[in-house]
N, C-alpha and C. Protein backbone atom coordinates (compact mmCIF):
# COMPACT_ATOMS: atom_id res chain seq x y z
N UNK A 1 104.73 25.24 144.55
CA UNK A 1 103.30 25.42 144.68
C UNK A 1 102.99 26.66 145.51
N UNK A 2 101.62 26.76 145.23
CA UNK A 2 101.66 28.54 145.81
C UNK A 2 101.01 27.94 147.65
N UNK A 3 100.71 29.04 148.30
CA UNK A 3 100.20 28.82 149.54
C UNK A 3 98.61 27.74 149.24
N UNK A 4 98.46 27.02 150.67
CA UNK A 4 97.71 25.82 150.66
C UNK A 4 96.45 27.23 151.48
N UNK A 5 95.27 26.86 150.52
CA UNK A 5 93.58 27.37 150.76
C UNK A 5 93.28 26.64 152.49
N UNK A 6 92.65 27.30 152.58
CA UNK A 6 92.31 27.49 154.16
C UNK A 6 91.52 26.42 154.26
N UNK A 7 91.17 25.98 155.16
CA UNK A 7 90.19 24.49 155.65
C UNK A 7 89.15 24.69 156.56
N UNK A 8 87.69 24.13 156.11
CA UNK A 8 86.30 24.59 157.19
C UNK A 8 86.71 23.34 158.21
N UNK A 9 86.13 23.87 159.02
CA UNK A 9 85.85 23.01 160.48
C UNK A 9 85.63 21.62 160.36
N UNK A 10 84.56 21.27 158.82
CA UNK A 10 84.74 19.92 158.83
C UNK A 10 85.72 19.26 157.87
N UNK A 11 86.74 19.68 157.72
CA UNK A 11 87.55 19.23 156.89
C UNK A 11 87.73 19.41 155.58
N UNK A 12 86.90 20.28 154.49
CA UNK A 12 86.83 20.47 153.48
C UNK A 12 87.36 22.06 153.14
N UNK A 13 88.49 21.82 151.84
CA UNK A 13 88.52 22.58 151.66
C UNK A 13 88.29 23.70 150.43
N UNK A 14 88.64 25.09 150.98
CA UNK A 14 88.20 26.29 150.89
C UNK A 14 87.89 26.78 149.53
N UNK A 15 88.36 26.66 148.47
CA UNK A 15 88.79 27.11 147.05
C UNK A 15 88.17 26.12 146.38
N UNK A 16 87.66 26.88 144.96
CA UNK A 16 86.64 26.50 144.30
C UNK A 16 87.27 26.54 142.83
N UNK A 17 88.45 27.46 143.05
CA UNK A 17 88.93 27.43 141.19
C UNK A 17 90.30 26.58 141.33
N UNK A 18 90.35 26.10 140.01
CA UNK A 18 91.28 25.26 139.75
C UNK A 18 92.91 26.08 139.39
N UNK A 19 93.68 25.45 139.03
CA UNK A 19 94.81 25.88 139.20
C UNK A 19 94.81 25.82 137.31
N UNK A 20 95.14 27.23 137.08
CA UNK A 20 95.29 27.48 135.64
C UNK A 20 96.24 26.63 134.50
N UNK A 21 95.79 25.85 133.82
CA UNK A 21 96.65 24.82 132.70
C UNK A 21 96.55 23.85 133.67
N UNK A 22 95.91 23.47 134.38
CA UNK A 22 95.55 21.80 134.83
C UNK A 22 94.29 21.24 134.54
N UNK A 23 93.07 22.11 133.96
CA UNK A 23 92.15 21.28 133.60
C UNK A 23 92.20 21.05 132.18
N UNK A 24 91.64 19.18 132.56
CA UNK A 24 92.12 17.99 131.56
C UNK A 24 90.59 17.23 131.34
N UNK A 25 90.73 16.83 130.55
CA UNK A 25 89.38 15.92 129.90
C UNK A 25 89.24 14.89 129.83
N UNK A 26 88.82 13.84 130.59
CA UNK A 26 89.55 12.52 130.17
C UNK A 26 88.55 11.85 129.19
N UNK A 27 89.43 11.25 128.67
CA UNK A 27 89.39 10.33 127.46
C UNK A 27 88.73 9.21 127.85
N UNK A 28 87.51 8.05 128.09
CA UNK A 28 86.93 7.22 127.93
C UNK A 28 86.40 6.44 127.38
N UNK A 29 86.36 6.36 125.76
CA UNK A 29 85.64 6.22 124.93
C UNK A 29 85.81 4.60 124.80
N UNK A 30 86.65 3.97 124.80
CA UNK A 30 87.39 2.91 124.08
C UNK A 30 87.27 1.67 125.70
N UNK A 31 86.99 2.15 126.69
CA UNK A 31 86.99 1.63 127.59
C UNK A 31 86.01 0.18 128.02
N UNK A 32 84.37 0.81 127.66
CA UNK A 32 83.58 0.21 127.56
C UNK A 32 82.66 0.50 127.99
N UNK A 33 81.40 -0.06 128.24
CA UNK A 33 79.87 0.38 128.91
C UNK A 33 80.59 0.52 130.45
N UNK A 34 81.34 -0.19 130.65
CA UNK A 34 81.60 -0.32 132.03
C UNK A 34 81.80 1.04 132.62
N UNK A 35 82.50 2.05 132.33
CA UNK A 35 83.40 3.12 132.65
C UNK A 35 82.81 4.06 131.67
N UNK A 36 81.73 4.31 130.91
CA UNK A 36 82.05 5.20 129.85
C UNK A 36 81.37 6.46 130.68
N UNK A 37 80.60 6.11 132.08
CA UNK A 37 80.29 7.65 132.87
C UNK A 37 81.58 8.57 132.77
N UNK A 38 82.55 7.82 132.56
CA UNK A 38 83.88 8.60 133.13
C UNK A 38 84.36 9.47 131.99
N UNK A 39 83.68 9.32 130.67
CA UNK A 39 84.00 9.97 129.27
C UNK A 39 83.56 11.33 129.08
N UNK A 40 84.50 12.28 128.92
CA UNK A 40 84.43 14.20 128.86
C UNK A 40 83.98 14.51 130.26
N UNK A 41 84.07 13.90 131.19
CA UNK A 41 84.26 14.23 132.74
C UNK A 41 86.16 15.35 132.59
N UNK A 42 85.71 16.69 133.29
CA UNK A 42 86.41 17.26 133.21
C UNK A 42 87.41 17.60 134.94
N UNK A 43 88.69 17.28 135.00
CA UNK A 43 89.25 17.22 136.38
C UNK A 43 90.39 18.76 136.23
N UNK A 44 90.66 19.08 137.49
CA UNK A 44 91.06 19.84 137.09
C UNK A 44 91.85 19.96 138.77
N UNK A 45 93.28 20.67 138.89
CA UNK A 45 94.12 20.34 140.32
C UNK A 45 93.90 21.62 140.87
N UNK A 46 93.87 21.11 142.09
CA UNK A 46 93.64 22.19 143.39
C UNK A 46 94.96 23.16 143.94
N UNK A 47 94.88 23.93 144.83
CA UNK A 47 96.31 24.33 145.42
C UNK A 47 96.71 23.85 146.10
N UNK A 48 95.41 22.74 146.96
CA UNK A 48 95.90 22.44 148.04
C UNK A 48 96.37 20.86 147.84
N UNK A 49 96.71 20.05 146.63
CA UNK A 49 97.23 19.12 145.56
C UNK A 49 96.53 18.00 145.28
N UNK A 50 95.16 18.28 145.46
CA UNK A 50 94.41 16.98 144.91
C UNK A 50 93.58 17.24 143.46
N UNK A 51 93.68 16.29 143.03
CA UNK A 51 92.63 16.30 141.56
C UNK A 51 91.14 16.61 141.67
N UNK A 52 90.86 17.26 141.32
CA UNK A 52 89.35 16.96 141.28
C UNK A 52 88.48 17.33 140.31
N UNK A 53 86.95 16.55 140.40
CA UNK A 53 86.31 17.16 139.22
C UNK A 53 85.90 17.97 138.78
N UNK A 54 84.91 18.93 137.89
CA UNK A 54 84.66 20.02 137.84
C UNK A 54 83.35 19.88 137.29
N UNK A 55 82.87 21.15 138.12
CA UNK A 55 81.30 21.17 137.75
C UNK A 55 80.68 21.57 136.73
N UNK A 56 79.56 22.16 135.96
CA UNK A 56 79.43 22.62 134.58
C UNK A 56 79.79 23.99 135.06
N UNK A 57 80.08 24.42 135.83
CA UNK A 57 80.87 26.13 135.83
C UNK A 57 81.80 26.47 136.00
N UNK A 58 82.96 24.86 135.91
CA UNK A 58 84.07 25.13 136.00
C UNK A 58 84.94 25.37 137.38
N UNK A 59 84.09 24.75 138.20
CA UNK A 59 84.31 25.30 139.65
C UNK A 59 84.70 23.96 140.37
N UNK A 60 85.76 24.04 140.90
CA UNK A 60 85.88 22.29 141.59
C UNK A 60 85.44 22.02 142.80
N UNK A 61 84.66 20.86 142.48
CA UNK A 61 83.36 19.86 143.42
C UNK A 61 84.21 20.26 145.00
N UNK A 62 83.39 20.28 145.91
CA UNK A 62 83.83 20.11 146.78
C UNK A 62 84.76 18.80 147.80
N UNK A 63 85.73 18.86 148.04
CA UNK A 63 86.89 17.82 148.30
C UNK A 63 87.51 18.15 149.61
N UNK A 64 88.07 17.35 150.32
CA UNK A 64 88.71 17.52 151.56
C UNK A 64 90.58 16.94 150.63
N UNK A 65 91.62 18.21 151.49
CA UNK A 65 92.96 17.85 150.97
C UNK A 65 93.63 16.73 151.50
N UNK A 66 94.67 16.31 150.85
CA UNK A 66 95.10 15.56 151.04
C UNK A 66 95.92 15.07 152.61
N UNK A 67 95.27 14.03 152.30
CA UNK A 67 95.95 13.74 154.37
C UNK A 67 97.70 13.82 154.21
N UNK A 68 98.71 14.19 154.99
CA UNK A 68 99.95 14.45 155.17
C UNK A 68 100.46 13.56 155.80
């Protein structure tokens, strides 16, 4: 993995683009009313190694990394 994005004061971090060939689409369809918010929700992995979602610009939501 490449170097870990820098971290603000309150814990969130720094980087906004995803890591190239990790954004994924998930599949929901078959699930039910229950879950189907979760259908063409697009995730996509950080540098600093958490999943996250992505906004309509392709830019990932803001997230704090993973605790060590």
């Amino acid at each position: 993995m490449a170097e870990k994005p820098a971290v603000t004061a309150h814990g969130y971090c720094t980087n906004s683009t995803p890591v190239p060939g990790t954004v994924r689409t998930v599949n929901a369809k078959n699930t039910g009313p229950k879950f189907f918010h979760l259908h063409g929700r697009r995730y996509g992995e950080c540098p600093c190694g958490k999943e996250v979602s992505l906004t309509e610009r392709d830019n990932l939501r803001r997230h704090k990394p993973p605790q060590e």
